[in-house]
Protein backbone atom coordinates (compact mmCIF):
# COMPACT_ATOMS: atom_id res chain seq x y z
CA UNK A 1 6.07 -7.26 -6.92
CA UNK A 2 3.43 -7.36 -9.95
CA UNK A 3 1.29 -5.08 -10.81
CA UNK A 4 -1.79 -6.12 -12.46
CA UNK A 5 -4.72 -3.71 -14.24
CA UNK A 6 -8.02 -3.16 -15.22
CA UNK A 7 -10.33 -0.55 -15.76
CA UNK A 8 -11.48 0.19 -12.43
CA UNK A 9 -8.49 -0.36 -10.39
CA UNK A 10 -5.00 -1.60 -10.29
CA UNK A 11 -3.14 -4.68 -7.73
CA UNK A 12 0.48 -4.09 -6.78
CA UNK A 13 1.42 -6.69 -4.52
CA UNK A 14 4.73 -6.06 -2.04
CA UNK A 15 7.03 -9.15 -1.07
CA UNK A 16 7.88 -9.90 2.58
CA UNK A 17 10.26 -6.62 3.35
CA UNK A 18 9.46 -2.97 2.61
CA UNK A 19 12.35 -1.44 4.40
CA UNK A 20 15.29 0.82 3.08
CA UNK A 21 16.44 -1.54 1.01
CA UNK A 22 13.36 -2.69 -1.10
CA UNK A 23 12.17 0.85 -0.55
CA UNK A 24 13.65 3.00 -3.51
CA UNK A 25 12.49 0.11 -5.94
CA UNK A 26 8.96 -0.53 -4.57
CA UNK A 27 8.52 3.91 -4.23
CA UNK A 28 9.11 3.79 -8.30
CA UNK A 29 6.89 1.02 -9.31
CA UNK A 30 4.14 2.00 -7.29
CA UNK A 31 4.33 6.02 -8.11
CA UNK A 32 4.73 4.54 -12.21
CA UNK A 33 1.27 2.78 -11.56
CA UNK A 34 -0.29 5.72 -9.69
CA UNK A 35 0.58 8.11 -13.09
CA UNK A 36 -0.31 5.26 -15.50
CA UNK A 37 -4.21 4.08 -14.25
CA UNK A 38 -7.03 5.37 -13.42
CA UNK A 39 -9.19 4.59 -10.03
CA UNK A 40 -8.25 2.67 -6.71
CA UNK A 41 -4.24 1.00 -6.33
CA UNK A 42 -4.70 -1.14 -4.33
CA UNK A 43 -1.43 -2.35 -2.69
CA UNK A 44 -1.50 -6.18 -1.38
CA UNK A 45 0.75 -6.52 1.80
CA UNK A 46 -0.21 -9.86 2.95
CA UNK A 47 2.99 -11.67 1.71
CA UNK A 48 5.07 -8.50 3.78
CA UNK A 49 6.35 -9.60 7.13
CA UNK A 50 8.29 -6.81 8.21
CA UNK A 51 8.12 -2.94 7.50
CA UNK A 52 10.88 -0.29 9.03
CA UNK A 53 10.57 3.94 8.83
CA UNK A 54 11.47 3.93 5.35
CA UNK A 55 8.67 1.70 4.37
CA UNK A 56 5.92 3.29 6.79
CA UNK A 57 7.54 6.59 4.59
CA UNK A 58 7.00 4.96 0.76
CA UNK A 59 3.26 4.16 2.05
CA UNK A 60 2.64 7.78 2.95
CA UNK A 61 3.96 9.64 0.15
CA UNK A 62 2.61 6.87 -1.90
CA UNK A 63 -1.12 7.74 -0.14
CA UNK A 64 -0.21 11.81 -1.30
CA UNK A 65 0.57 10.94 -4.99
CA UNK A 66 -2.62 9.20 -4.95
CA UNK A 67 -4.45 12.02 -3.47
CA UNK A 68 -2.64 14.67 -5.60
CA UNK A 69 -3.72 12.28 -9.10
CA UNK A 70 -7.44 11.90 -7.84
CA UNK A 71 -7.09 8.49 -7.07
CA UNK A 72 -7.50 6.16 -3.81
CA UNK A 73 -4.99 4.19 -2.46
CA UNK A 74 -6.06 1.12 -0.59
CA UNK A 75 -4.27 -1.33 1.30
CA UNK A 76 -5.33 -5.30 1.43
CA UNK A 77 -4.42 -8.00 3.62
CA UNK A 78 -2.45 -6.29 6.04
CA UNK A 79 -0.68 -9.05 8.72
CA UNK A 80 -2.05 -7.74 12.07
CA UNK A 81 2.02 -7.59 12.97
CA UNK A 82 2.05 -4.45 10.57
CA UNK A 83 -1.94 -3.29 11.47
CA UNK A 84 -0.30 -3.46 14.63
CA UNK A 85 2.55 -0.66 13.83
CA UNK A 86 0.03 1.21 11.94
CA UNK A 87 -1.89 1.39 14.83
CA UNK A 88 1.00 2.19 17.54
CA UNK A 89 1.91 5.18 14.48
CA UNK A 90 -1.51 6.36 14.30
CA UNK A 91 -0.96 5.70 10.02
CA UNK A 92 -4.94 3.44 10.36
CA UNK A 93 -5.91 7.10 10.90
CA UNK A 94 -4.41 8.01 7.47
CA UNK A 95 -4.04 5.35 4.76
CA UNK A 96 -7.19 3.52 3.84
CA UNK A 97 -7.03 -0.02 4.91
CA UNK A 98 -9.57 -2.71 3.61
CA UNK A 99 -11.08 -4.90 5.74
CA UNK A 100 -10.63 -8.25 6.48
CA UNK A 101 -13.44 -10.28 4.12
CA UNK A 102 -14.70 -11.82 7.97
CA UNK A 103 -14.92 -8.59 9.62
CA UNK A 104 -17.23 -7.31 6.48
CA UNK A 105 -19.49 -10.21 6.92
């Protein structure tokens, strides 16, 4: 995971597994870049290939840090696998997820 800045917002990009073991570690770097910038975090997930309870769990308290530091966090390139358990968990209704660049077209 990197996480790259600029003024108006910040990448973090997640590897292939956000389960309880990458979770602790991926919860800490995220919540450090949430108190250190300013504007949208957006968090790239299309490298991530599977996601368990724990994971669904770091994105939601991630998405209420964001919220309680006036900020926006946004979610690109989501596999449809995990738009899939987002959907089935009713979390598209809740985290903010960008949209495919063909679908905006």
């Amino acid at each position: 995971m990197r996480v790259r800045g600029n003024p108006q917002a910040q990448v973090v990009r997640i590897g292939a597994r956000l389960d309880a073991g990458t979770s602790a570690g991926v919860r800490e770097r995220v919540h450090k870049a949430l108190d250190a910038g300013e504007g949208d975090l957006i968090l790239d997930l299309s490298k991530l290939e599977m996601i368990d309870a724990t994971g669904l769990g770091v994105l939601v308290g991630s998405h209420r840090r964001a919220v309680s530091v006036q900020r926006r966090l946004v979610l690109r390139g989501v596999p449809p696998r995990i738009m899939r358990v987002f959907a089935v968990t009713r979390l598209n209704r809740v985290l903010n997820v960008e949209a495919p660049a063909a679908a905006v077209a």
